[in-house]
C-alpha atoms as a PDB file:
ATOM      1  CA  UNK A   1     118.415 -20.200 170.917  1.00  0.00           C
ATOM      2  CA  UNK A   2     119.267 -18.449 174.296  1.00  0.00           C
ATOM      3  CA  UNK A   3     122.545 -16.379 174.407  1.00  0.00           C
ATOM      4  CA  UNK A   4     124.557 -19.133 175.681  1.00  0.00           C
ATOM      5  CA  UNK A   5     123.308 -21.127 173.141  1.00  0.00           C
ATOM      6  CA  UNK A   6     124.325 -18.548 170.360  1.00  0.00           C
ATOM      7  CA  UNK A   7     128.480 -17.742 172.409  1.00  0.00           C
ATOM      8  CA  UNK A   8     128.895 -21.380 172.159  1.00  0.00           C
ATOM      9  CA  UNK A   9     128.161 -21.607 168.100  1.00  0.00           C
ATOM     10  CA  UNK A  10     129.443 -18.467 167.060  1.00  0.00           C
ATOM     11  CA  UNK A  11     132.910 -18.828 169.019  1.00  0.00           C
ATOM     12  CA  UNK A  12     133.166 -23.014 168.972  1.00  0.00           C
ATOM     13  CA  UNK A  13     135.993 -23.554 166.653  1.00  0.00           C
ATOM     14  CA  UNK A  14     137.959 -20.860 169.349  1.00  0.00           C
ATOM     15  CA  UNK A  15     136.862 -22.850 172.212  1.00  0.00           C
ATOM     16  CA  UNK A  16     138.145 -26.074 170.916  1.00  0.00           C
ATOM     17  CA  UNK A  17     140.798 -25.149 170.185  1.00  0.00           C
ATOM     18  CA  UNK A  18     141.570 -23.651 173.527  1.00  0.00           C
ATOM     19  CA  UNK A  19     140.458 -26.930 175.152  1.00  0.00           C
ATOM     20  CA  UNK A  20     143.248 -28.853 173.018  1.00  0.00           C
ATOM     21  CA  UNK A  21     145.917 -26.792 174.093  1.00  0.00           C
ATOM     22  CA  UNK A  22     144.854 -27.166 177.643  1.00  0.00           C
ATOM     23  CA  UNK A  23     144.447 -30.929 177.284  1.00  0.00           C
ATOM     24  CA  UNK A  24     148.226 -30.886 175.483  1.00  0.00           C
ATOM     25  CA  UNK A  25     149.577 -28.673 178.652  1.00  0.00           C
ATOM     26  CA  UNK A  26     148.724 -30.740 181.154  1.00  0.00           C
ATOM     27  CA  UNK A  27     149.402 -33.670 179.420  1.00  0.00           C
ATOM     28  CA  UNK A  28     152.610 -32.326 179.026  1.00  0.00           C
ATOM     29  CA  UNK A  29     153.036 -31.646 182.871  1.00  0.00           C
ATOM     30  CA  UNK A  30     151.652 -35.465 183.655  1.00  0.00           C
ATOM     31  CA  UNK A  31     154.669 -36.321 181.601  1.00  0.00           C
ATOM     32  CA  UNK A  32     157.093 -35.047 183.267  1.00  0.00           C
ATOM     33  CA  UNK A  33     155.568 -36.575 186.198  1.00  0.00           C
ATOM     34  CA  UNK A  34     155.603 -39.982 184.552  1.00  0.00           C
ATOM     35  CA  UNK A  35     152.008 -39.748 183.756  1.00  0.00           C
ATOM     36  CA  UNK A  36     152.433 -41.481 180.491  1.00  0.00           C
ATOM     37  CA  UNK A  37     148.988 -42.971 180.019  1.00  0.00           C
ATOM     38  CA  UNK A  38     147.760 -39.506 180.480  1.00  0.00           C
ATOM     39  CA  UNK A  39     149.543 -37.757 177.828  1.00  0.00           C
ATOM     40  CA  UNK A  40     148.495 -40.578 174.767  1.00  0.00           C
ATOM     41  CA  UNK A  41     144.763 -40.144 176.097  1.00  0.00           C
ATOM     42  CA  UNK A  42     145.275 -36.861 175.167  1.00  0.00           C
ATOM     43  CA  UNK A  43     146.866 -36.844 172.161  1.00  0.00           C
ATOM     44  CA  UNK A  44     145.007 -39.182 170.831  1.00  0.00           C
ATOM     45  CA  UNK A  45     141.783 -37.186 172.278  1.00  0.00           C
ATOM     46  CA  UNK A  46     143.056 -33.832 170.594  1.00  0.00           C
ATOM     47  CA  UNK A  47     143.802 -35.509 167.482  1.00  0.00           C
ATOM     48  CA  UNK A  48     140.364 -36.810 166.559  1.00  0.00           C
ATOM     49  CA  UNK A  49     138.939 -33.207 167.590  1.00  0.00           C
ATOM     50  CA  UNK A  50     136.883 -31.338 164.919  1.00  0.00           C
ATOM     51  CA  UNK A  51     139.986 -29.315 164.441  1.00  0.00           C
ATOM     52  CA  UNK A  52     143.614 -29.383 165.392  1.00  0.00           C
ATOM     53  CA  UNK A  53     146.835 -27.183 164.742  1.00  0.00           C
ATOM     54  CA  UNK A  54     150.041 -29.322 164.496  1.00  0.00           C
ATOM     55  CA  UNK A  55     152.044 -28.781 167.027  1.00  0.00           C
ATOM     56  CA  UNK A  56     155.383 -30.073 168.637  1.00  0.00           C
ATOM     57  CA  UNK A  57     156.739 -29.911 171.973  1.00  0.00           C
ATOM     58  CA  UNK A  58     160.671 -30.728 172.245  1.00  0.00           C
ATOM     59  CA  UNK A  59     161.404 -32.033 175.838  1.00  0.00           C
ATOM     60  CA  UNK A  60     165.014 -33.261 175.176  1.00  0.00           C
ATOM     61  CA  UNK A  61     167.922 -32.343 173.037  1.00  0.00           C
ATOM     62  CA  UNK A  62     168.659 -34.959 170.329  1.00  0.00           C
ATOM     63  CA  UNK A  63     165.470 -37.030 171.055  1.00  0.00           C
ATOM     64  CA  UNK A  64     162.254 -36.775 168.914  1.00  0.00           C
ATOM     65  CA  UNK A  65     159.173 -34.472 169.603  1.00  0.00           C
ATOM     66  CA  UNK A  66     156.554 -34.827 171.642  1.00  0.00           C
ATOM     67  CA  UNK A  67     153.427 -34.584 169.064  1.00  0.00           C
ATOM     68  CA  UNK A  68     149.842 -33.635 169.436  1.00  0.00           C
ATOM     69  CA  UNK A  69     149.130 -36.943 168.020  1.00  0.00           C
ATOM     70  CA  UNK A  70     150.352 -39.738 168.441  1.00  0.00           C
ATOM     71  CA  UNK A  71     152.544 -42.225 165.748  1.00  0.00           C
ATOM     72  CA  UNK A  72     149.836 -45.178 166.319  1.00  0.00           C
ATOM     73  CA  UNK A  73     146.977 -42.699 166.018  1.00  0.00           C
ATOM     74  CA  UNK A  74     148.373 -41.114 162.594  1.00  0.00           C
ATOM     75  CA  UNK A  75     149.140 -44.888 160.956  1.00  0.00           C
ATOM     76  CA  UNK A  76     146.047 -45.787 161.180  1.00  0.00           C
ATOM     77  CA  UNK A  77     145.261 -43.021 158.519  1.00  0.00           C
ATOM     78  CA  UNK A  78     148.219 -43.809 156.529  1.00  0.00           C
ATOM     79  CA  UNK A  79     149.609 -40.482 158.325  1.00  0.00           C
ATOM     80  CA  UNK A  80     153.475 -40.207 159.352  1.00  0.00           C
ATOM     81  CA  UNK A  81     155.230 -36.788 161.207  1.00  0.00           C
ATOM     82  CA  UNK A  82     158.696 -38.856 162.066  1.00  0.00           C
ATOM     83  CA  UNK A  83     160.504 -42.462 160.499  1.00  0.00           C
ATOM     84  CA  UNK A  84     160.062 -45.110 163.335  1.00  0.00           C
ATOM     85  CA  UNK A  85     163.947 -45.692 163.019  1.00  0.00           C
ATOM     86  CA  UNK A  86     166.933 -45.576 165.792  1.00  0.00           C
ATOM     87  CA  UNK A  87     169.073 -44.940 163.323  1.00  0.00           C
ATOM     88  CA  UNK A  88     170.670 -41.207 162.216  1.00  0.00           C
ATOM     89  CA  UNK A  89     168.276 -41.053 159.082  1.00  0.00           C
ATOM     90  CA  UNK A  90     166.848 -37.688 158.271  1.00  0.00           C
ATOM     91  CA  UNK A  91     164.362 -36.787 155.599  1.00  0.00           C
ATOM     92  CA  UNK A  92     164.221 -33.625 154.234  1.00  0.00           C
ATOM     93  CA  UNK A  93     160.771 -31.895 152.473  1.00  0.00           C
ATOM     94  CA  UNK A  94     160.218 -28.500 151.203  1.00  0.00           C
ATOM     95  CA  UNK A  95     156.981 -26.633 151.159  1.00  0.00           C
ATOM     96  CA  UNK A  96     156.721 -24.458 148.087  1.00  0.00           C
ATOM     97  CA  UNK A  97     154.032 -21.611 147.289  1.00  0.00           C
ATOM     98  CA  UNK A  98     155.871 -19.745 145.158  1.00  0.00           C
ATOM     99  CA  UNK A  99     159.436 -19.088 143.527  1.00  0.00           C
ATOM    100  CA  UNK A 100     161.534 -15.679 145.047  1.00  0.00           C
ATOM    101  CA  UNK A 101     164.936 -17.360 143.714  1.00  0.00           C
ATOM    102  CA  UNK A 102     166.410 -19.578 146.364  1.00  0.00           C
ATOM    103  CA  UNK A 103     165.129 -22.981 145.248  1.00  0.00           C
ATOM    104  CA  UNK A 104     167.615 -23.257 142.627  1.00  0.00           C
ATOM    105  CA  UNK A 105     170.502 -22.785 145.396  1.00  0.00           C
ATOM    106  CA  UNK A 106     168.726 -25.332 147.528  1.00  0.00           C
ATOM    107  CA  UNK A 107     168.425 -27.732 144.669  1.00  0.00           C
ATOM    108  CA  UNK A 108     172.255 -27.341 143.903  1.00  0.00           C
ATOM    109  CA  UNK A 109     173.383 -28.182 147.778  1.00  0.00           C
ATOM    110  CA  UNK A 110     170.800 -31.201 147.861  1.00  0.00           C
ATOM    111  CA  UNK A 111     172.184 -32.608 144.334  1.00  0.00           C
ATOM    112  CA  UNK A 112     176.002 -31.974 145.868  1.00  0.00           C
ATOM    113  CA  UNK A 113     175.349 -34.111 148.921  1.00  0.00           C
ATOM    114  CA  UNK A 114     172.959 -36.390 147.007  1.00  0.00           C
ATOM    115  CA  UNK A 115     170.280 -36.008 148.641  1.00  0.00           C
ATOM    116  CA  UNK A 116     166.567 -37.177 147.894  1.00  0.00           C
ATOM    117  CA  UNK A 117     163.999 -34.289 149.526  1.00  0.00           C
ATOM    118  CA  UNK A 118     160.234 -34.065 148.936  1.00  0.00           C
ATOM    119  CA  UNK A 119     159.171 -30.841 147.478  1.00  0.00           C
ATOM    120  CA  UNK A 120     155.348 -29.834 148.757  1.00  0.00           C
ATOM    121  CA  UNK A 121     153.799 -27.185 145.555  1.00  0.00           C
ATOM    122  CA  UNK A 122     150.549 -25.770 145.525  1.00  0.00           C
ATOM    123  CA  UNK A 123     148.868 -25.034 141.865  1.00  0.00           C
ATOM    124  CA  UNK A 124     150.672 -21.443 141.909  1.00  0.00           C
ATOM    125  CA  UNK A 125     153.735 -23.254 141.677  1.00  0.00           C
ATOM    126  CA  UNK A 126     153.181 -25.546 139.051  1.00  0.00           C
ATOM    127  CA  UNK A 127     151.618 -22.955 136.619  1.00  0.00           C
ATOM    128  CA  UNK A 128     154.950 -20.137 136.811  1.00  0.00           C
ATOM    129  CA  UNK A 129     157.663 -22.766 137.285  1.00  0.00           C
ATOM    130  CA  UNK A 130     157.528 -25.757 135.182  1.00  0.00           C
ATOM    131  CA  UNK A 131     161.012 -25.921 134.257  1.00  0.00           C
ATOM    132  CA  UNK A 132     162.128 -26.113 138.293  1.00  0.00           C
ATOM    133  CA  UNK A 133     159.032 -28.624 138.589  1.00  0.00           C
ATOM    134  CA  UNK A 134     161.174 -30.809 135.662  1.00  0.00           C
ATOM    135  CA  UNK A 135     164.608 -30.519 137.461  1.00  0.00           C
ATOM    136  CA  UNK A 136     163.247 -31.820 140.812  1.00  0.00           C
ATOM    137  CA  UNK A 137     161.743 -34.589 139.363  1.00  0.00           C
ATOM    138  CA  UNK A 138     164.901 -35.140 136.755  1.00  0.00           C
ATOM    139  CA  UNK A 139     167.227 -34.834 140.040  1.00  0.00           C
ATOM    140  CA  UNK A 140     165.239 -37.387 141.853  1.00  0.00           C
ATOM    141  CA  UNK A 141     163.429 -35.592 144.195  1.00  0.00           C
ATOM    142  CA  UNK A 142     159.626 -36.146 145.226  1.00  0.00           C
ATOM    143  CA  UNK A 143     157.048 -33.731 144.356  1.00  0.00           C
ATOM    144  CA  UNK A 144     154.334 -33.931 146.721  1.00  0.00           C
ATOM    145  CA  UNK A 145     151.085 -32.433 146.742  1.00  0.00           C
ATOM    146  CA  UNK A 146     149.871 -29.457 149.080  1.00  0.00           C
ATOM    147  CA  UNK A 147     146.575 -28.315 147.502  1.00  0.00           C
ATOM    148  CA  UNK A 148     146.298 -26.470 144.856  1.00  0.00           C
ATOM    149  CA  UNK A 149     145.067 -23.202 146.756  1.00  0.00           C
ATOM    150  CA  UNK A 150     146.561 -23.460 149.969  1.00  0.00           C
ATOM    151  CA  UNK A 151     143.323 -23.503 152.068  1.00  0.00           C
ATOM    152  CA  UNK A 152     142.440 -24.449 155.438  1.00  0.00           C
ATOM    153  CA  UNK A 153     142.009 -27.923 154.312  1.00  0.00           C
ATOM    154  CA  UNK A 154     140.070 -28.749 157.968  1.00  0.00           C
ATOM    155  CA  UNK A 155     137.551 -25.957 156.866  1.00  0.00           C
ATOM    156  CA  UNK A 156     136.146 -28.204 154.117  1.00  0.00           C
ATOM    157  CA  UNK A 157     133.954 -31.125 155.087  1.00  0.00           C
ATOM    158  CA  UNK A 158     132.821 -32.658 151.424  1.00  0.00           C
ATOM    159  CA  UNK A 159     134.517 -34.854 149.795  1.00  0.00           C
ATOM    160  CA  UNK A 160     134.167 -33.523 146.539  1.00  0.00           C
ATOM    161  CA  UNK A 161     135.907 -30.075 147.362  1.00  0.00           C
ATOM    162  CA  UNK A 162     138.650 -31.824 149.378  1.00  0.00           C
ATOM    163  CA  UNK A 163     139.225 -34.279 145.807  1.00  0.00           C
ATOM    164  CA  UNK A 164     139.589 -31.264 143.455  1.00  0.00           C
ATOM    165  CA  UNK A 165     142.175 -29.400 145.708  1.00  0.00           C
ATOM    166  CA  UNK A 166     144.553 -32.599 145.579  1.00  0.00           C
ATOM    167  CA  UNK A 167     143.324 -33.707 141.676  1.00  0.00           C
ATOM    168  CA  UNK A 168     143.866 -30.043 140.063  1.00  0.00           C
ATOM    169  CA  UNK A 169     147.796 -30.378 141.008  1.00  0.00           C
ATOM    170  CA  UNK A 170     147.130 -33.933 140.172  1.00  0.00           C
ATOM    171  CA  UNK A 171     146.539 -32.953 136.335  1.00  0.00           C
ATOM    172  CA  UNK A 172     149.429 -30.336 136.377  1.00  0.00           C
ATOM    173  CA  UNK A 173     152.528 -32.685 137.549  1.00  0.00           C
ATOM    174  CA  UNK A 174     150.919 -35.059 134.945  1.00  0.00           C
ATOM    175  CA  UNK A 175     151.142 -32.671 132.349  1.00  0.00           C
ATOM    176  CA  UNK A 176     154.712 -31.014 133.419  1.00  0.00           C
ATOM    177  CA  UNK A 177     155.946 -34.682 133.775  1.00  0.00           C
ATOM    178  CA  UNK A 178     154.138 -36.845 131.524  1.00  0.00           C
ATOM    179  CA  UNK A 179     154.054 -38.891 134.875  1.00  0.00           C
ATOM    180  CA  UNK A 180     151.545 -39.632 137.218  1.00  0.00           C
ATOM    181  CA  UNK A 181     152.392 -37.756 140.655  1.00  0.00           C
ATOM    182  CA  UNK A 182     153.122 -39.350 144.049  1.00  0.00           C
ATOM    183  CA  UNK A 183     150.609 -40.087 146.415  1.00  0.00           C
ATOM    184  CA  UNK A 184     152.356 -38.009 149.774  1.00  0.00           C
ATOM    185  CA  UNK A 185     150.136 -35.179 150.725  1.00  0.00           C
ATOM    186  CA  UNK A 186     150.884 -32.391 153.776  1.00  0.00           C
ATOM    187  CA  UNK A 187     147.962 -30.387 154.915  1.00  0.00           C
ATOM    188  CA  UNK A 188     148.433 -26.269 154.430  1.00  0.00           C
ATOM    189  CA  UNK A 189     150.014 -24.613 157.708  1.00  0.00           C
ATOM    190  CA  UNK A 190     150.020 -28.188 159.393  1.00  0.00           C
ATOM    191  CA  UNK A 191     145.600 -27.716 159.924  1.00  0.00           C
ATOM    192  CA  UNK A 192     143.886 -30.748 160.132  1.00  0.00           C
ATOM    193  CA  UNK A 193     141.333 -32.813 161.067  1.00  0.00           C
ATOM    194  CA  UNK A 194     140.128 -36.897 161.416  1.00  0.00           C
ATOM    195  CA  UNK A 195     137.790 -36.428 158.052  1.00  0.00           C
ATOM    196  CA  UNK A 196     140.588 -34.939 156.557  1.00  0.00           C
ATOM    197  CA  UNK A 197     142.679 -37.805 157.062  1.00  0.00           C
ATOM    198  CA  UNK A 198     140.272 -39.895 155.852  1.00  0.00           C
ATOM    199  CA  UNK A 199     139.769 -38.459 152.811  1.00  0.00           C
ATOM    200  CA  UNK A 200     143.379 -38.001 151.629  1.00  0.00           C
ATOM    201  CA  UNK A 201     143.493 -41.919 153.041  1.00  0.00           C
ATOM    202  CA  UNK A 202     140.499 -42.517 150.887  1.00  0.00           C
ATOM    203  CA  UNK A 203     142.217 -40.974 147.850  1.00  0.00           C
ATOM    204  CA  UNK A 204     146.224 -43.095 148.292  1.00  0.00           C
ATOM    205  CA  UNK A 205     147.778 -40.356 150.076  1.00  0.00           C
ATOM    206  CA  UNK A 206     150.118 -40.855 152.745  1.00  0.00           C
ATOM    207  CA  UNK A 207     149.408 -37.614 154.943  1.00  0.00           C
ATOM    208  CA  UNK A 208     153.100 -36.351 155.986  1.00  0.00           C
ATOM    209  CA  UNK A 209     153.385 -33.495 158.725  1.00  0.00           C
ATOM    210  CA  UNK A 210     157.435 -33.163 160.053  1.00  0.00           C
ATOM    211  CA  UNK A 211     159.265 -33.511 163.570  1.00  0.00           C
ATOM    212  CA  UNK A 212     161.900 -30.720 163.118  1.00  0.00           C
ATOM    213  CA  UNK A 213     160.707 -26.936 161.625  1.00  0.00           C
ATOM    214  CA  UNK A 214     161.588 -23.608 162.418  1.00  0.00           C
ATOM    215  CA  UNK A 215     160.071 -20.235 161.276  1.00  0.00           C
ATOM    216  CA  UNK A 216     161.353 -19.699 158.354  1.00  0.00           C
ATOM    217  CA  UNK A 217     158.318 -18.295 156.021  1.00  0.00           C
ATOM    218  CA  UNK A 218     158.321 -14.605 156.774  1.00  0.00           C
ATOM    219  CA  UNK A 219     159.867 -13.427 153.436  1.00  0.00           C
ATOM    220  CA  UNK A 220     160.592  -9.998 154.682  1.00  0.00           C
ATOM    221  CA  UNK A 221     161.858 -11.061 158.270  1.00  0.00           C
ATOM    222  CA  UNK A 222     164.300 -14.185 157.643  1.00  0.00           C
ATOM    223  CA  UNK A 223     166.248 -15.488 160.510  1.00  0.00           C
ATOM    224  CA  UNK A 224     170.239 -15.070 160.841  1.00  0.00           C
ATOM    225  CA  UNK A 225     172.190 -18.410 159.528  1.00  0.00           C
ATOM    226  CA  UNK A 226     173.118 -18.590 163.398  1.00  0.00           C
ATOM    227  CA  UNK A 227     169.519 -18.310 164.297  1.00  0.00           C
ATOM    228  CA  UNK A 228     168.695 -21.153 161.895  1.00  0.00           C
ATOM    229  CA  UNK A 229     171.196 -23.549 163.089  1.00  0.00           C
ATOM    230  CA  UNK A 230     170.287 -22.968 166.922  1.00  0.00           C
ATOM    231  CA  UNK A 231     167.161 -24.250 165.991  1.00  0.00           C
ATOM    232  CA  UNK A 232     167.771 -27.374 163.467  1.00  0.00           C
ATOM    233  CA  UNK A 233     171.066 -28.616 165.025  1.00  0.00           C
ATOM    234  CA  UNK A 234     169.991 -29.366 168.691  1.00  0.00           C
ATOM    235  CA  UNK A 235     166.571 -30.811 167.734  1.00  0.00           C
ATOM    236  CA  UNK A 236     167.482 -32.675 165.382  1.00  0.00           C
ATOM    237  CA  UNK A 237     167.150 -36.322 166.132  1.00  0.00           C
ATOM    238  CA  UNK A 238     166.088 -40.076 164.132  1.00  0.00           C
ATOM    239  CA  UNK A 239     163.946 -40.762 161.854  1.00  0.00           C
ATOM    240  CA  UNK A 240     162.976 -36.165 161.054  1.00  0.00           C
ATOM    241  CA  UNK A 241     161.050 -35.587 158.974  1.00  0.00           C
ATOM    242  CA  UNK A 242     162.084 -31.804 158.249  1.00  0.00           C
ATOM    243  CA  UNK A 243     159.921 -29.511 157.235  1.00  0.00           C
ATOM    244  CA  UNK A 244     161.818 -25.902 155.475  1.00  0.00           C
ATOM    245  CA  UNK A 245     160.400 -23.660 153.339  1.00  0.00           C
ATOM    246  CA  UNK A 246     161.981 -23.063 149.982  1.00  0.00           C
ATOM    247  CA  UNK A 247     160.956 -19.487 149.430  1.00  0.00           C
ATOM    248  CA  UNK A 248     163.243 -19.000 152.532  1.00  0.00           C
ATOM    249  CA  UNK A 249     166.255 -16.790 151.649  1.00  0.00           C
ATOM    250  CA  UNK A 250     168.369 -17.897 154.497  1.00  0.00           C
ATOM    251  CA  UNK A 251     167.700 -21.537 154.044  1.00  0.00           C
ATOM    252  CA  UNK A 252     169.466 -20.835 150.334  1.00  0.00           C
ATOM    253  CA  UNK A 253     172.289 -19.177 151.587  1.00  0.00           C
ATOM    254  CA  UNK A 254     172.903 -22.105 153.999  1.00  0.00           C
ATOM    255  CA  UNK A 255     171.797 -25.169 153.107  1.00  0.00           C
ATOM    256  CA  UNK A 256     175.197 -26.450 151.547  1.00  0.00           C
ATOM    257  CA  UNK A 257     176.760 -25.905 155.527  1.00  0.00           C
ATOM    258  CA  UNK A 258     173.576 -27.452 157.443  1.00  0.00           C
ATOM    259  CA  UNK A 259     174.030 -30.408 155.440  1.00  0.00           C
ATOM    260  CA  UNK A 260     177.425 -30.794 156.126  1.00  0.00           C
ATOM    261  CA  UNK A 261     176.825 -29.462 159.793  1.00  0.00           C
ATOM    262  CA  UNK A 262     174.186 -32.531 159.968  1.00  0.00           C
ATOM    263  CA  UNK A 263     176.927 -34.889 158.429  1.00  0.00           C
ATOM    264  CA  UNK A 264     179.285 -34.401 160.866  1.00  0.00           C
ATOM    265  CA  UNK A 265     176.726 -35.268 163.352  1.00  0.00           C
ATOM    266  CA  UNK A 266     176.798 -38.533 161.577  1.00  0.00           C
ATOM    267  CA  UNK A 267     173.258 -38.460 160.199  1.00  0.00           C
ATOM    268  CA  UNK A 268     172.605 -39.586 156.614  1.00  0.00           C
ATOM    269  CA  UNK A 269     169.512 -38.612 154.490  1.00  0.00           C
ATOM    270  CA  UNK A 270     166.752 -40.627 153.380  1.00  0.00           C
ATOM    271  CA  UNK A 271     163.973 -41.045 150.421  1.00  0.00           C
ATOM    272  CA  UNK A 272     160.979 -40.448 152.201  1.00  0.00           C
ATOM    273  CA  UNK A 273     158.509 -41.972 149.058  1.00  0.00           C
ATOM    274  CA  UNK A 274     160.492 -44.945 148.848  1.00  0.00           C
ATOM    275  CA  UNK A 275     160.598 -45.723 152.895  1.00  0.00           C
ATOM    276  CA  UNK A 276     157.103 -45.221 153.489  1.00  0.00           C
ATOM    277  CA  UNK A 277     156.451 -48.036 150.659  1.00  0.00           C
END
């Protein structure tokens, strides 16, 4: 192996990734040009890559994302990021890795504006906080599966390895719940690839990324309430799929207001599980 040779396989994940982000940029500038064609050859092209970061790329106030993969190319996985839908229908999911002491405030505004949200637990979750793993479930909320260990799920090519991170939370809902747990499944830190989607395809799952996010996750550096609606009241648009975190002090502290905020905007909220039946 010459020392081309050896740059190229120690540093390939790097380079691909580079090379999707390229592809995605100039997509993005042949779209503004009209070059529509363009942009889903590259989506599509970066989304069956070896490895891809989800990403989002708002373009217009009120109107929906443009993705790094396309709708088509995801539903042919059983793989959603928005609701196909015209209408002002929002669906709300939580990711969860562990409890700090806001999801109880953020279960308390979703049950006052009765609404259903899918909450996203790894393992961690389900072994320290059974009893908040009961109330979701008793208040009719989703509780959807994000690996048990949080991992770079594109990192793992078997099969097997990929089963037991989705089958160990598997065994704990059952056991919290008595129940068996819902087939939706969102990838740790949005990291994906095509075998991934597969796999969870292979196993049920619906794979469900989101349309409308903001950084919310840094538990020592939370955004102002001000901060967090300048960033989920403009984008927000049909058929989100929103993606919070509920470790996410701020999102406590406000989410009685954003729903109402969204409200007034004259959305309503949806049941993700039962819609993509």
């Amino acid at each position: 192996m010459n020392k081309y040779q050896s740059f190229f396989k120690k540093h390939w994940s790097t380079l691909a990734l580079g090379a999707v982000a390229l592809l995605l940029s100039l997509a993005a500038l042949y779209e503004l040009g009209g070059g529509r064609e363009a942009l889903e050859a590259a989506k599509t092209l970066a989304a069956s890559g070896e490895v891809t970061n989800w990403g989002l790329s708002f373009q217009q106030e009120g109107q929906p994302p443009v993705a790094n993969a396309t709708a088509e190319y995801l539903a042919g996985f059983d793989s959603v990021y928005r609701m196909e839908t015209e209408e002002k229908v929002l669906y709300l999911t939580f990711d969860a890795g562990f409890e700090n002491g806001s999801t109880e405030k953020i279960l308390d505004a979703l049950k006052k504006h009765n609404v259903k949200a899918v909450f996203f637990l790894v393992g961690n979750y389900f072994e320290t906080q059974p009893d908040l793993v009961r109330r979701m479930v008793e208040e009719g909320h989703t509780v959807g599966n994000h690996t048990y260990s949080h991992p770079d799920m594109s990192a793992i090519g078997d099969e097997a390895s990929f089963r037991a991170e989705l089958e160990k939370n598997e065994a704990l809902y059952q056991e919290i719940t008595g129940t068996a747990m819902p087939k939706l499944y969102r990838p740790p830190q949005g990291k994906f690839c095509e075998s991934n989607l597969k796999m969870a395809q292979k196993l049920g799952y619906k794979t469900v990324f989101w349309s409308l996010a903001y950084v919310d996750w840094y538990e020592n550096d939370q955004p102002t309430p001000q901060q967090a609606y300048d960033k989920l009241l403009p984008r927000v648009h049909p058929g989100a799929v929103v993606l919070l975190h509920s470790t996410s002090q701020t999102n406590g502290e406000i989410l009685d207001e954003l729903l109402g905020k969204w409200e007034d905007l004259g959305y309503r909220f949806g049941d993700l599980e039962k819609d993509l039946q």
